[in-house]
N, C-alpha and C. Protein backbone atom coordinates (compact mmCIF):
# COMPACT_ATOMS: atom_id res chain seq x y z
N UNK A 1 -87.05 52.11 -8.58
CA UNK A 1 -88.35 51.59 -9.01
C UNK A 1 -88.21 50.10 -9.29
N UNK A 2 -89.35 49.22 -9.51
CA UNK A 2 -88.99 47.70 -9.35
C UNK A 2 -89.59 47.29 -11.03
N UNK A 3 -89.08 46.45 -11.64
CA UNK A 3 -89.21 46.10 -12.74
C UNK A 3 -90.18 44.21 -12.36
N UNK A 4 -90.46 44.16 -13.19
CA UNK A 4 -91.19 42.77 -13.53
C UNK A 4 -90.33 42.08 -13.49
N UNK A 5 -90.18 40.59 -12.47
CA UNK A 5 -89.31 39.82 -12.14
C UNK A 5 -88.59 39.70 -10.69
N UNK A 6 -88.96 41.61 -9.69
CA UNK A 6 -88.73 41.89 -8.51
C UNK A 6 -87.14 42.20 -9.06
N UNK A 7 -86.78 42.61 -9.81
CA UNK A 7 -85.03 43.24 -9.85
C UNK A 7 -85.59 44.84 -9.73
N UNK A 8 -84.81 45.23 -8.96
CA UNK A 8 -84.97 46.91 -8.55
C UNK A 8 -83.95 47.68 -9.23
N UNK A 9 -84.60 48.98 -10.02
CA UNK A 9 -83.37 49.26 -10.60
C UNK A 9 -82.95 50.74 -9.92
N UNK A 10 -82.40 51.32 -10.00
CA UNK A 10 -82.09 52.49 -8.93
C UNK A 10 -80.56 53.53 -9.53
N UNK A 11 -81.01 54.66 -9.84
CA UNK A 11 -80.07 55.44 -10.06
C UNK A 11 -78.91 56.08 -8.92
N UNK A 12 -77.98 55.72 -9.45
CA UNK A 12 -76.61 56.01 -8.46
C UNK A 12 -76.16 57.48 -9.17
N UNK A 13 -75.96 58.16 -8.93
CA UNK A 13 -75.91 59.48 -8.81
C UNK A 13 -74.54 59.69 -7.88
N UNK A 14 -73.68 59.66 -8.43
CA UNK A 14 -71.81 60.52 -7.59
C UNK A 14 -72.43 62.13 -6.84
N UNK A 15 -72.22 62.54 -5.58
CA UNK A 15 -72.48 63.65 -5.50
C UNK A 15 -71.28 64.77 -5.88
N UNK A 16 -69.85 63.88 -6.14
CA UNK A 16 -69.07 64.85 -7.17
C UNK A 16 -68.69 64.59 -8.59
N UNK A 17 -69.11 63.89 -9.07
CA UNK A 17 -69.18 63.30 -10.57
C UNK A 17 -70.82 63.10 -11.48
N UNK A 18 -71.51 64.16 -11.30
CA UNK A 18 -72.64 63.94 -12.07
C UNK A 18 -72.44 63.40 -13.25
N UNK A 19 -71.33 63.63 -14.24
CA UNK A 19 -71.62 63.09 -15.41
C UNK A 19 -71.43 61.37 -15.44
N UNK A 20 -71.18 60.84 -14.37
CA UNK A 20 -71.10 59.43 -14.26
C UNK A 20 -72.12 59.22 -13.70
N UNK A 21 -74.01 59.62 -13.88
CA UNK A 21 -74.87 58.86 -13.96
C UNK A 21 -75.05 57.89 -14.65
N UNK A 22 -75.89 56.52 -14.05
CA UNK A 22 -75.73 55.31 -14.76
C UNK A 22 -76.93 54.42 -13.99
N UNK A 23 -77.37 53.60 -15.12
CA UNK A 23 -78.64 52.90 -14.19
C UNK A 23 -77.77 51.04 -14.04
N UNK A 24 -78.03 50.99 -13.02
CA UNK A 24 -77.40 49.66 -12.49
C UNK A 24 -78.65 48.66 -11.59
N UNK A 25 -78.50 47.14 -11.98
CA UNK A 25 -79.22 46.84 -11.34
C UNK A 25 -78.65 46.32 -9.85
N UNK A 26 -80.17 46.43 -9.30
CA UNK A 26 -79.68 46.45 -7.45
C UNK A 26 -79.74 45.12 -6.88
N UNK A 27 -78.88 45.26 -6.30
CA UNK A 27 -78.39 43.82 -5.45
C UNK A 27 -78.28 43.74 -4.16
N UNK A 28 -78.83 42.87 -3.54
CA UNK A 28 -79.19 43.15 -2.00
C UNK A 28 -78.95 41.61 -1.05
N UNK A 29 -77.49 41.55 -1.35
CA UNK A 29 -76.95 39.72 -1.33
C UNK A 29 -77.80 39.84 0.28
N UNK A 30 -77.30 40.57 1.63
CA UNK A 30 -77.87 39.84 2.96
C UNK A 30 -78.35 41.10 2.91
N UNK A 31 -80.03 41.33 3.32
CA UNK A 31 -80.35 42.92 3.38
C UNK A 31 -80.31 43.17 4.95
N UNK A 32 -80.34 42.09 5.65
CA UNK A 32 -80.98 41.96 6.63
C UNK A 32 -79.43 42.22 7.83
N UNK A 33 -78.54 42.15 7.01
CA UNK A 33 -77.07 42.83 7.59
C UNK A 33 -76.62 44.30 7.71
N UNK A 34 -77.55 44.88 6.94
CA UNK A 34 -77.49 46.55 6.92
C UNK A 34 -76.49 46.67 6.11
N UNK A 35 -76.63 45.93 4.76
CA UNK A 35 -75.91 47.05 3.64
C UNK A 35 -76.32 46.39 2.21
N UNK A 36 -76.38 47.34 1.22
CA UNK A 36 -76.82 47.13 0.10
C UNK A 36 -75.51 47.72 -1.26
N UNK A 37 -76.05 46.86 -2.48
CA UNK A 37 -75.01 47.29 -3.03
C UNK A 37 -75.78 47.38 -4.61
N UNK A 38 -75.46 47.91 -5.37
CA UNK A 38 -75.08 48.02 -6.94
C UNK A 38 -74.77 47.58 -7.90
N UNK A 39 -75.28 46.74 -8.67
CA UNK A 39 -73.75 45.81 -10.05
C UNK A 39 -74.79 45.59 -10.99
N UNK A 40 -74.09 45.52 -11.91
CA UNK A 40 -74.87 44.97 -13.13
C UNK A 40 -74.73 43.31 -13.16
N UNK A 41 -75.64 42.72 -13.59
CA UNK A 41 -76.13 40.82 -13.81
C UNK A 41 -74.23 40.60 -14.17
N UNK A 42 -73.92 40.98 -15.58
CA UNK A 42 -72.80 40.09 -15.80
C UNK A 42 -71.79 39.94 -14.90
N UNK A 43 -71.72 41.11 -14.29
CA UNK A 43 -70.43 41.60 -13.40
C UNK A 43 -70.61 40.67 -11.73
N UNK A 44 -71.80 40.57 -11.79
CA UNK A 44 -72.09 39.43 -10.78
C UNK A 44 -72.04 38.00 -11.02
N UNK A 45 -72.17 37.75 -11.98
CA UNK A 45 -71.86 36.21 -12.74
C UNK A 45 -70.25 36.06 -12.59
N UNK A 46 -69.39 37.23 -12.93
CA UNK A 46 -67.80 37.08 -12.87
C UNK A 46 -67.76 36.96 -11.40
N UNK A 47 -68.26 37.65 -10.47
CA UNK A 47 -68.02 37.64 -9.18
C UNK A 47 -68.81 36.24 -8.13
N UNK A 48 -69.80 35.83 -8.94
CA UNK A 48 -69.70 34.62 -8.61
C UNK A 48 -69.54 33.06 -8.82
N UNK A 49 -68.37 33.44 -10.09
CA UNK A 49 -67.54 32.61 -10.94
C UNK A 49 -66.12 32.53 -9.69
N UNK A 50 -65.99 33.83 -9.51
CA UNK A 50 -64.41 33.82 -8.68
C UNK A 50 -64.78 33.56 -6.85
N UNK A 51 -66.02 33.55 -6.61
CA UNK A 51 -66.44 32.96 -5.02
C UNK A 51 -66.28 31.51 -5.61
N UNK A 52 -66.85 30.77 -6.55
CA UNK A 52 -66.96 29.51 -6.68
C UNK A 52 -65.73 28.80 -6.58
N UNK A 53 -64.65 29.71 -7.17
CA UNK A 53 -63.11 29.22 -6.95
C UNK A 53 -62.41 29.55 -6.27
N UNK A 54 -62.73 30.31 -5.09
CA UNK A 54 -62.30 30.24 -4.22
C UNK A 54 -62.70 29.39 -3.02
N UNK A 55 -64.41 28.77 -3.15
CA UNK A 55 -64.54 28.26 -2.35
C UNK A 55 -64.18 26.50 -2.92
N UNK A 56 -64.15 26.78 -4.15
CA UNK A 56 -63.63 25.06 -4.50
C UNK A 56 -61.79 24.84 -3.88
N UNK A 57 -60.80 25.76 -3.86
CA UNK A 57 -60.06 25.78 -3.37
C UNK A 57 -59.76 25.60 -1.93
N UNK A 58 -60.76 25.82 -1.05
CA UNK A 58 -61.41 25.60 0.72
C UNK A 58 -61.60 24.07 0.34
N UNK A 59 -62.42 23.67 -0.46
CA UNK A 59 -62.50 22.12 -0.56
C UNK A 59 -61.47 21.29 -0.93
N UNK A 60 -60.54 22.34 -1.87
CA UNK A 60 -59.57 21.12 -2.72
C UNK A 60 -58.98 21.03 -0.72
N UNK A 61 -58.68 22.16 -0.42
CA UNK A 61 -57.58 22.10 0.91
C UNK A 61 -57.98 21.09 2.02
N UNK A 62 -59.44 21.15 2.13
CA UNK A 62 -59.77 20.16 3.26
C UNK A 62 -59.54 18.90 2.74
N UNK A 63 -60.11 18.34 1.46
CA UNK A 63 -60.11 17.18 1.13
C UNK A 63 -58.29 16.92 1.15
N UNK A 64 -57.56 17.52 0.81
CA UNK A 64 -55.82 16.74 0.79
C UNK A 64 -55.59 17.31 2.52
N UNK A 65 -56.24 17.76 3.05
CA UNK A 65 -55.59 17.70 4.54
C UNK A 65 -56.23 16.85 5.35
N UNK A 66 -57.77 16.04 5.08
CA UNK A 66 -58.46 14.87 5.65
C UNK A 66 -57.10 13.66 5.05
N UNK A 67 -57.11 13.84 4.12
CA UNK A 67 -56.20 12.67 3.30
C UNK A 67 -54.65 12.60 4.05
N UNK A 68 -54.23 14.03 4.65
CA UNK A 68 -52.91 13.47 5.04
C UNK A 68 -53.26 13.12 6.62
N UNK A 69 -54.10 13.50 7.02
CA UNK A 69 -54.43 13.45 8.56
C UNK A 69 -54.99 11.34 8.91
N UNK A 70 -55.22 11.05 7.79
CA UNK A 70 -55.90 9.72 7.96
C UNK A 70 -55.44 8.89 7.22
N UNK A 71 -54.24 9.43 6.38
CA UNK A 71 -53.27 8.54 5.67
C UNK A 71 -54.48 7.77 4.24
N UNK A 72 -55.19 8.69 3.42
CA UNK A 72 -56.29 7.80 3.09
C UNK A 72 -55.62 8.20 1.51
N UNK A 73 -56.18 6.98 0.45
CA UNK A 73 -55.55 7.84 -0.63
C UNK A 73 -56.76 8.38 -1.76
N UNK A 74 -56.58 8.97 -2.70
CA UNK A 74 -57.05 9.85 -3.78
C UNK A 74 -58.25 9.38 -4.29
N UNK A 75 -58.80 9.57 -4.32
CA UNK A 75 -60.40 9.00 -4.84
C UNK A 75 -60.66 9.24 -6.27
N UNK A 76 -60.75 7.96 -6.76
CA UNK A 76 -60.36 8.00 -8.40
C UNK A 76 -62.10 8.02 -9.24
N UNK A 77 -62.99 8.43 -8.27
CA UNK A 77 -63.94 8.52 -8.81
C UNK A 77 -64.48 9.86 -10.03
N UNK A 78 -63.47 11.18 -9.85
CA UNK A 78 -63.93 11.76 -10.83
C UNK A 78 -63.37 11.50 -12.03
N UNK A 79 -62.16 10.57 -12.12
CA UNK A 79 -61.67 9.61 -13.39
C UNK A 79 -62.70 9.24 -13.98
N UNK A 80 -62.73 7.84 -12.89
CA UNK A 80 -64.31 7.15 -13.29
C UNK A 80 -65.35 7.60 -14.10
N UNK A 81 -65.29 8.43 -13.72
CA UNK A 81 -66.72 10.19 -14.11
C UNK A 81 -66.15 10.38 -15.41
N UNK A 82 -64.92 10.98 -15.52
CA UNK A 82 -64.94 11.09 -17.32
C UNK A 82 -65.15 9.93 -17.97
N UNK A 83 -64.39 9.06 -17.92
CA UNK A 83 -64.40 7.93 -18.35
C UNK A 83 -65.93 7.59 -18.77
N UNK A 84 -66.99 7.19 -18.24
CA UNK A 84 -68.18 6.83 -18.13
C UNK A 84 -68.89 7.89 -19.02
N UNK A 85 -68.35 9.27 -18.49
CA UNK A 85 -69.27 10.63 -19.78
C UNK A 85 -68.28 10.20 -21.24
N UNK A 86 -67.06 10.05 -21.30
CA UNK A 86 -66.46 9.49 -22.67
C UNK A 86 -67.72 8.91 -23.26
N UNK A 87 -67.88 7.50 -22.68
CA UNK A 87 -68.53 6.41 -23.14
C UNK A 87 -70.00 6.99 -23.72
N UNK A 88 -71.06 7.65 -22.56
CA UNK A 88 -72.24 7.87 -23.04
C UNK A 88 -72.48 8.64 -24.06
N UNK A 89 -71.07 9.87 -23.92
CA UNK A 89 -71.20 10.99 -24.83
C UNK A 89 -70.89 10.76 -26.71
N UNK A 90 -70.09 9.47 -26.38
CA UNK A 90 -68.98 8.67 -27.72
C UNK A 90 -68.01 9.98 -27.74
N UNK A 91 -67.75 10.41 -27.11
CA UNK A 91 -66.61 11.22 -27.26
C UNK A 91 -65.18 10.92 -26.46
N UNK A 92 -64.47 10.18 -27.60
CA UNK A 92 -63.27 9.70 -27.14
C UNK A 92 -62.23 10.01 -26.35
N UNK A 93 -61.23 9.64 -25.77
CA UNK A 93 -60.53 10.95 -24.77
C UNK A 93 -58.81 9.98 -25.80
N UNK A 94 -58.26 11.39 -26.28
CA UNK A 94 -57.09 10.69 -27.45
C UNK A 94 -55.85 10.57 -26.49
N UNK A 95 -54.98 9.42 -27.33
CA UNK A 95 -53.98 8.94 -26.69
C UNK A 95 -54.40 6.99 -26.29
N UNK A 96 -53.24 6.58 -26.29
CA UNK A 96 -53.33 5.45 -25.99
C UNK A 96 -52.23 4.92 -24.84
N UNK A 97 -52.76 4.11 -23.85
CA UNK A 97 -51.63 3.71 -22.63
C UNK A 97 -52.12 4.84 -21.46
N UNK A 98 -50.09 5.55 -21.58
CA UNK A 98 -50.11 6.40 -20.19
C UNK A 98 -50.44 7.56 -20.45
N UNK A 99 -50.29 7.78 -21.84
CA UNK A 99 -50.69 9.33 -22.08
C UNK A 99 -52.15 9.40 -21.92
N UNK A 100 -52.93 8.52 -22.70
CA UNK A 100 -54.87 8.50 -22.29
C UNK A 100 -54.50 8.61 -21.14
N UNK A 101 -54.21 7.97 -20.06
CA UNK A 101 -54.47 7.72 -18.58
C UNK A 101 -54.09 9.41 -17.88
N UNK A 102 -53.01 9.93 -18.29
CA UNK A 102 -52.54 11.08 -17.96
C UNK A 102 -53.19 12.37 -18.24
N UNK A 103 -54.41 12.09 -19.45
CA UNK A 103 -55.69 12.97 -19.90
C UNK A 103 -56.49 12.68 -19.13
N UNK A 104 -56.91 11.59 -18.61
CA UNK A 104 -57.93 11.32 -17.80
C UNK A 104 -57.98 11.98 -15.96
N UNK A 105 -56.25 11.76 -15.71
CA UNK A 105 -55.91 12.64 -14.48
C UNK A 105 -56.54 14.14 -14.32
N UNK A 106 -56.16 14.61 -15.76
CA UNK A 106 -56.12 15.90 -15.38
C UNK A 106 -57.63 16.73 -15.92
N UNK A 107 -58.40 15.74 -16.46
CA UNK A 107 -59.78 16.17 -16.72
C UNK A 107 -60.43 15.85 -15.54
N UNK A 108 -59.79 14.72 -14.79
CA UNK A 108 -61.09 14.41 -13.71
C UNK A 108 -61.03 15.77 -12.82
N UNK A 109 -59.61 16.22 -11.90
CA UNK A 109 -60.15 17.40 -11.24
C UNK A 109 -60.73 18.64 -11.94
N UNK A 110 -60.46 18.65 -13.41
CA UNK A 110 -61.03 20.42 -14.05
C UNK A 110 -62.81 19.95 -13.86
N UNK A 111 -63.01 18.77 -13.98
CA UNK A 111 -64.76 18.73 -13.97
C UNK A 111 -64.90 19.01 -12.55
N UNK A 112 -64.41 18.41 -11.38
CA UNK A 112 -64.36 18.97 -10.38
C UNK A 112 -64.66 20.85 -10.23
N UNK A 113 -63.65 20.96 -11.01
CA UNK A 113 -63.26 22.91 -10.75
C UNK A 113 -64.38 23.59 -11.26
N UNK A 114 -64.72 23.31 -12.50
CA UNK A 114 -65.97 23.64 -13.43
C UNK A 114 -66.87 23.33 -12.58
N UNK A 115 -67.44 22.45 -12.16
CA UNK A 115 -68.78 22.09 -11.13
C UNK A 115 -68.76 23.23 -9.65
N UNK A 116 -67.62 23.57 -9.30
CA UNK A 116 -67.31 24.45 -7.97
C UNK A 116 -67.74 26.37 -8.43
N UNK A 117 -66.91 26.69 -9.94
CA UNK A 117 -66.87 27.60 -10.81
C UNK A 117 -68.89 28.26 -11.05
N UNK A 118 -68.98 27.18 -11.51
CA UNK A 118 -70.17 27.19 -12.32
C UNK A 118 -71.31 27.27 -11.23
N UNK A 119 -71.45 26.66 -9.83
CA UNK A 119 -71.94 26.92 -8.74
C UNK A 119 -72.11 28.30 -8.58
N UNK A 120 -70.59 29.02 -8.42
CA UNK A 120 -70.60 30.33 -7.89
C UNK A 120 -71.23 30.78 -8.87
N UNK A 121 -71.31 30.58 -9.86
CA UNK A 121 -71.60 31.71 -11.41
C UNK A 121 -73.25 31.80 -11.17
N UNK A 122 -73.49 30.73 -10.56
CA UNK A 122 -75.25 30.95 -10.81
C UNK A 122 -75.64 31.41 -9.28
N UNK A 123 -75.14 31.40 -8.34
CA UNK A 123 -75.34 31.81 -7.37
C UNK A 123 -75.60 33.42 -7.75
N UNK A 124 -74.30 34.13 -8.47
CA UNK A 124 -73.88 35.34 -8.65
C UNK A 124 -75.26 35.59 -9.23
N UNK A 125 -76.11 34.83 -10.39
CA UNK A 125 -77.02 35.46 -11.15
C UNK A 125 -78.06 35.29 -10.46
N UNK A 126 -78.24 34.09 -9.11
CA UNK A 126 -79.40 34.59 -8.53
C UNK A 126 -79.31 36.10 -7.64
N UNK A 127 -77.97 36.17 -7.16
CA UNK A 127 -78.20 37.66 -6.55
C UNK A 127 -78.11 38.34 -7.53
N UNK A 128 -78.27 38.88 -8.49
CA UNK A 128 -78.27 39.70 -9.55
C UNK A 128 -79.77 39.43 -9.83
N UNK A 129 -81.08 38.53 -9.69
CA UNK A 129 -82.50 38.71 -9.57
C UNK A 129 -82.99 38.96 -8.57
N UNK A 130 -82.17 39.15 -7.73
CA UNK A 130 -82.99 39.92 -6.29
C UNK A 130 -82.91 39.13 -5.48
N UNK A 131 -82.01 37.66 -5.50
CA UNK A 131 -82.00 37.12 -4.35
C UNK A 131 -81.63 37.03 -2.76
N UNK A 132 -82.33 37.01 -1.83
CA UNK A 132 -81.74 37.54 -0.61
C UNK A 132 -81.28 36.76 0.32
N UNK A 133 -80.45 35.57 0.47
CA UNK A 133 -80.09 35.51 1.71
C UNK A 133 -79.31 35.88 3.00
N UNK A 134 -79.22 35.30 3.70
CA UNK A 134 -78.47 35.99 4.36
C UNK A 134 -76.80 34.75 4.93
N UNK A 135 -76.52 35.06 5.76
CA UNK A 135 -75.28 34.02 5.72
C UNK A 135 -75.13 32.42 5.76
N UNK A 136 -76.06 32.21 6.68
CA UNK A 136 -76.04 30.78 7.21
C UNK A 136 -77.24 30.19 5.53
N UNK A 137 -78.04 30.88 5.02
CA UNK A 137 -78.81 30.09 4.31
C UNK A 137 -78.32 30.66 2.92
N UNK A 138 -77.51 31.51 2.65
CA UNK A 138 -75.92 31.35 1.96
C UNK A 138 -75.54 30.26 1.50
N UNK A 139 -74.53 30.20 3.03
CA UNK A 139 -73.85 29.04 2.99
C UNK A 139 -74.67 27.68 2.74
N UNK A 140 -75.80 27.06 3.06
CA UNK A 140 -76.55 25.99 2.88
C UNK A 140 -76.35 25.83 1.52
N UNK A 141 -77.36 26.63 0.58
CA UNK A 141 -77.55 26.65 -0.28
C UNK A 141 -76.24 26.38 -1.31
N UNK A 142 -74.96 26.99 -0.96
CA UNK A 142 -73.63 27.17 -1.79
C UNK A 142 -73.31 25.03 -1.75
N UNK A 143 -73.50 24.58 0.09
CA UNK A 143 -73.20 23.42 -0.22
C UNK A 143 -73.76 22.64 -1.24
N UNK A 144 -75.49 22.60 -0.85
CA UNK A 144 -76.05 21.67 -1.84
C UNK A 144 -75.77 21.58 -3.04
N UNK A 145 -75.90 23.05 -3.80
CA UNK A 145 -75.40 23.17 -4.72
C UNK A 145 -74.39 22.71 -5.42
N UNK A 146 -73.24 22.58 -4.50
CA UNK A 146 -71.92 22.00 -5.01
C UNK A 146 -71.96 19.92 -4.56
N UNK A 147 -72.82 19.75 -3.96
CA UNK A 147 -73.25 18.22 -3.53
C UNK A 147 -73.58 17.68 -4.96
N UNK A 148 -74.63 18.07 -5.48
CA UNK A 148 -75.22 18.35 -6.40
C UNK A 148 -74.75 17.60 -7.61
N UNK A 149 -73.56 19.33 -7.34
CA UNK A 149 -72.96 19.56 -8.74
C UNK A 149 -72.30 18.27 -9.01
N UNK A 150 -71.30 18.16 -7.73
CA UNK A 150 -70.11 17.23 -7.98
C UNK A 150 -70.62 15.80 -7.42
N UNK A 151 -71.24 15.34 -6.87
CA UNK A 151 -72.01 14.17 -6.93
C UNK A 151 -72.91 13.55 -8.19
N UNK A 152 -73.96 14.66 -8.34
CA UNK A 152 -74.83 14.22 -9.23
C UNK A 152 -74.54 13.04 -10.33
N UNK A 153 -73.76 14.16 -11.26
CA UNK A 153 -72.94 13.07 -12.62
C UNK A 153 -72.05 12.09 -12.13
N UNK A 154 -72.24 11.90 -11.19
CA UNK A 154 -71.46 10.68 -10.67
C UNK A 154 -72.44 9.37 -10.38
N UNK A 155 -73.61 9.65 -9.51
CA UNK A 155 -74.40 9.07 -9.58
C UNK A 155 -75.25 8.76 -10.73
N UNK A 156 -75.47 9.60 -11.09
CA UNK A 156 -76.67 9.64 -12.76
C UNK A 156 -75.72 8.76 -13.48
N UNK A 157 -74.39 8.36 -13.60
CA UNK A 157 -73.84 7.69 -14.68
C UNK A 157 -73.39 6.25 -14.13
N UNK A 158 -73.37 6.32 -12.33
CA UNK A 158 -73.63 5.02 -12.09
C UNK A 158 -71.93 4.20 -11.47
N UNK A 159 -71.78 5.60 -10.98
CA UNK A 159 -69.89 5.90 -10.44
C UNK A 159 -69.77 5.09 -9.12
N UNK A 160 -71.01 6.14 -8.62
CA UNK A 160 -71.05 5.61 -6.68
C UNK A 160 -72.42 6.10 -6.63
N UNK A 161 -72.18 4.98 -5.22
CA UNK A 161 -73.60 4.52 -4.93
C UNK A 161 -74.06 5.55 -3.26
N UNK A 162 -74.56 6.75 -2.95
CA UNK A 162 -74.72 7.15 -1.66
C UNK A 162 -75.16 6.20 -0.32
N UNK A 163 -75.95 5.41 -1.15
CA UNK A 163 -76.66 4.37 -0.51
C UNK A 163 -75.97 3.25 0.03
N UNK A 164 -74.40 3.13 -0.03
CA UNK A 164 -73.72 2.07 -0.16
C UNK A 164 -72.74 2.64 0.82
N UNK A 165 -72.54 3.84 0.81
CA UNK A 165 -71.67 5.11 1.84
C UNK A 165 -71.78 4.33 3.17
N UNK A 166 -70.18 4.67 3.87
CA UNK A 166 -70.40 3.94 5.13
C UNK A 166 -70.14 5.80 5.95
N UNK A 167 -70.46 5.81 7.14
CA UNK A 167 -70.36 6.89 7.76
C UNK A 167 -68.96 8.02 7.58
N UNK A 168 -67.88 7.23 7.45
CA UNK A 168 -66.75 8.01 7.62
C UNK A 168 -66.65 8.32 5.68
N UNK A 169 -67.59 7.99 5.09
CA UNK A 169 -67.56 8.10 3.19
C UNK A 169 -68.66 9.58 3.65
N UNK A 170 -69.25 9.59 4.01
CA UNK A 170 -70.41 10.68 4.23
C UNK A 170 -69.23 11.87 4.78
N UNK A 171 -68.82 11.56 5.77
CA UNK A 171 -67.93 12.79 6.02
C UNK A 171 -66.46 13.07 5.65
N UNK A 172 -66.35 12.73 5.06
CA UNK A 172 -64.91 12.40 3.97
C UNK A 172 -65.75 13.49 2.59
N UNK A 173 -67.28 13.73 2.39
CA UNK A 173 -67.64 14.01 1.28
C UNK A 173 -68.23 15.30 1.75
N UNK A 174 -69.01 15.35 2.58
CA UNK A 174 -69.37 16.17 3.21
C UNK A 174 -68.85 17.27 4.03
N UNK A 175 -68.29 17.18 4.28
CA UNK A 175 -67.21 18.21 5.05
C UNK A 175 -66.34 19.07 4.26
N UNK A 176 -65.47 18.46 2.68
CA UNK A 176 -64.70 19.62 2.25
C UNK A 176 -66.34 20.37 1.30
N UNK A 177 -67.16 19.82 1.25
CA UNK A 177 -68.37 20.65 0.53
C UNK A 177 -68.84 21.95 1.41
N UNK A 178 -68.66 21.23 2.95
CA UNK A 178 -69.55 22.77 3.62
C UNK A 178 -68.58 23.72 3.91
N UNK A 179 -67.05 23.27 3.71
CA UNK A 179 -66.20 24.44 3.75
C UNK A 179 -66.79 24.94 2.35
N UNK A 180 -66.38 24.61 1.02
CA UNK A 180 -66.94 25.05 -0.10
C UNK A 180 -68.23 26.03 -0.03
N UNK A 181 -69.31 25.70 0.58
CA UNK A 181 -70.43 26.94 0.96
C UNK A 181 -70.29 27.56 1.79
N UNK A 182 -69.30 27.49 2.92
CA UNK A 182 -68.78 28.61 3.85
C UNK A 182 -68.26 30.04 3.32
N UNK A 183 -67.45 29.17 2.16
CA UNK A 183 -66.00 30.24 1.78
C UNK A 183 -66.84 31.00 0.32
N UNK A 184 -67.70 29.88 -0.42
CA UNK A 184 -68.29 30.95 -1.76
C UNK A 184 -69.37 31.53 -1.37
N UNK A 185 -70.08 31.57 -0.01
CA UNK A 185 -70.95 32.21 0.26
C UNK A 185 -70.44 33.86 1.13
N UNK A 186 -69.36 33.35 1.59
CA UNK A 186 -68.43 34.51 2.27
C UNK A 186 -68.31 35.64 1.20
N UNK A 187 -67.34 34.48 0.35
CA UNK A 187 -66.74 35.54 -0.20
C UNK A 187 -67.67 36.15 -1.78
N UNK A 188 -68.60 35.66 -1.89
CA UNK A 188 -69.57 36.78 -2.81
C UNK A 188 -70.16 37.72 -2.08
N UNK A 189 -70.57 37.42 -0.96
CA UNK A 189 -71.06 38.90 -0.08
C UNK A 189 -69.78 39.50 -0.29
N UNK A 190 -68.79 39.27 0.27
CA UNK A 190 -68.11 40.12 0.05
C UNK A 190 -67.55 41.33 -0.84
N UNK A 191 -67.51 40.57 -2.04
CA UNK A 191 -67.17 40.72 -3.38
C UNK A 191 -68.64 41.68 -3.66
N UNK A 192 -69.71 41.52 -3.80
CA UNK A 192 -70.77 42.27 -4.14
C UNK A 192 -71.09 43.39 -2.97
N UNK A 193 -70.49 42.93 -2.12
CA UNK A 193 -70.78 44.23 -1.11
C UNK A 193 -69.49 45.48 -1.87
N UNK A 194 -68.38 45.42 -1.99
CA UNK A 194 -67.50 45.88 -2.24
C UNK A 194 -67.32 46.28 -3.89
N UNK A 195 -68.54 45.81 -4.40
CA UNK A 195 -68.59 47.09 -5.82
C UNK A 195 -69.88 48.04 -5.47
């Protein structure tokens, strides 16, 4: 039966375990692939917490294999990025010299990871409201999302400029992102097909 909001809820019934009736809400990641599946909201938020890191891991890989293929080096802009949220936020980053500098290393990629993470997580809760796509508009959606994510606060604080991008900056940026919506759009169908 369908509840207010379009989430369908639907009793799963074991035909050798009756006493493991249970109402679960229904999830229908590609319907249009011929298969449907079962989960409850949170359990889809974990499952598309762990597509998000797996597909940020597709990105970490492309971005250090563009880098060894073109001899290019490390892009110190999500530094930049803490650094700049330090400042607006007044929230200091402790240590002074190499040790600050050595906090700053290792926060710039976790905001990275968190922005990839946090993608999948809401992806997971739109399929957990009934959202339907199917692969290719999946995957779209997983990139922007992560464009977004990991651009945005970069721009909003005044890091880099898109507008200033020369062609080979566009695909240097662009490319480990649409692996990123390839691989977290893959692999949450997957993952939600398979509970």
């Amino acid at each position: 039966m369908a509840l207010e909001g379009g989430i369908d809820v639907i009793i799963q019934v074991p035909y050798l375990h009756r006493s493991r009736h249970r109402y679960m809400l229904a999830c229908e990641y590609a319907p249009y692939r011929g298969w449907q599946s079962a989960v409850r909201a949170p359990r889809v938020l974990l499952l598309g917490a762990a597509a998000g890191a797996a597909g940020t891991t597709a990105l970490n890989a492309v971005t250090y294999l563009d880098m060894v293929v073109r001899a290019r080096p490390t892009s110190s802009t999500p530094e930049d990025t803490v650094e700049k949220l330090s400042e607006k936020l007044h929230i200091p980053i402790p240590g002074r010299g190499e040790a600050r500098e050595n906090r700053i290393a290792g926060l710039g990629p976790l905001t990275g990871l968190a922005a990839g993470v946090g993608v999948g997580a809401l992806l997971g809760l739109a399929c957990s409201a009934g959202w339907r796509p199917g692969r290719v508009v999946g995957g779209v959606v997983a990139t922007v999302g992560a464009l977004v994510g990991g651009n945005g606060p970069m721009v909003a604080l005044g890091v880099t400029d898109p507008r200033t991008w020369a062609a080979k900056d566009w695909v240097s940026d662009i490319v480990p992102h649409l692996a990123y919506g390839v691989v977290t759009a893959s692999v949450l169908r997957g993952l939600v097909h398979s509970r």
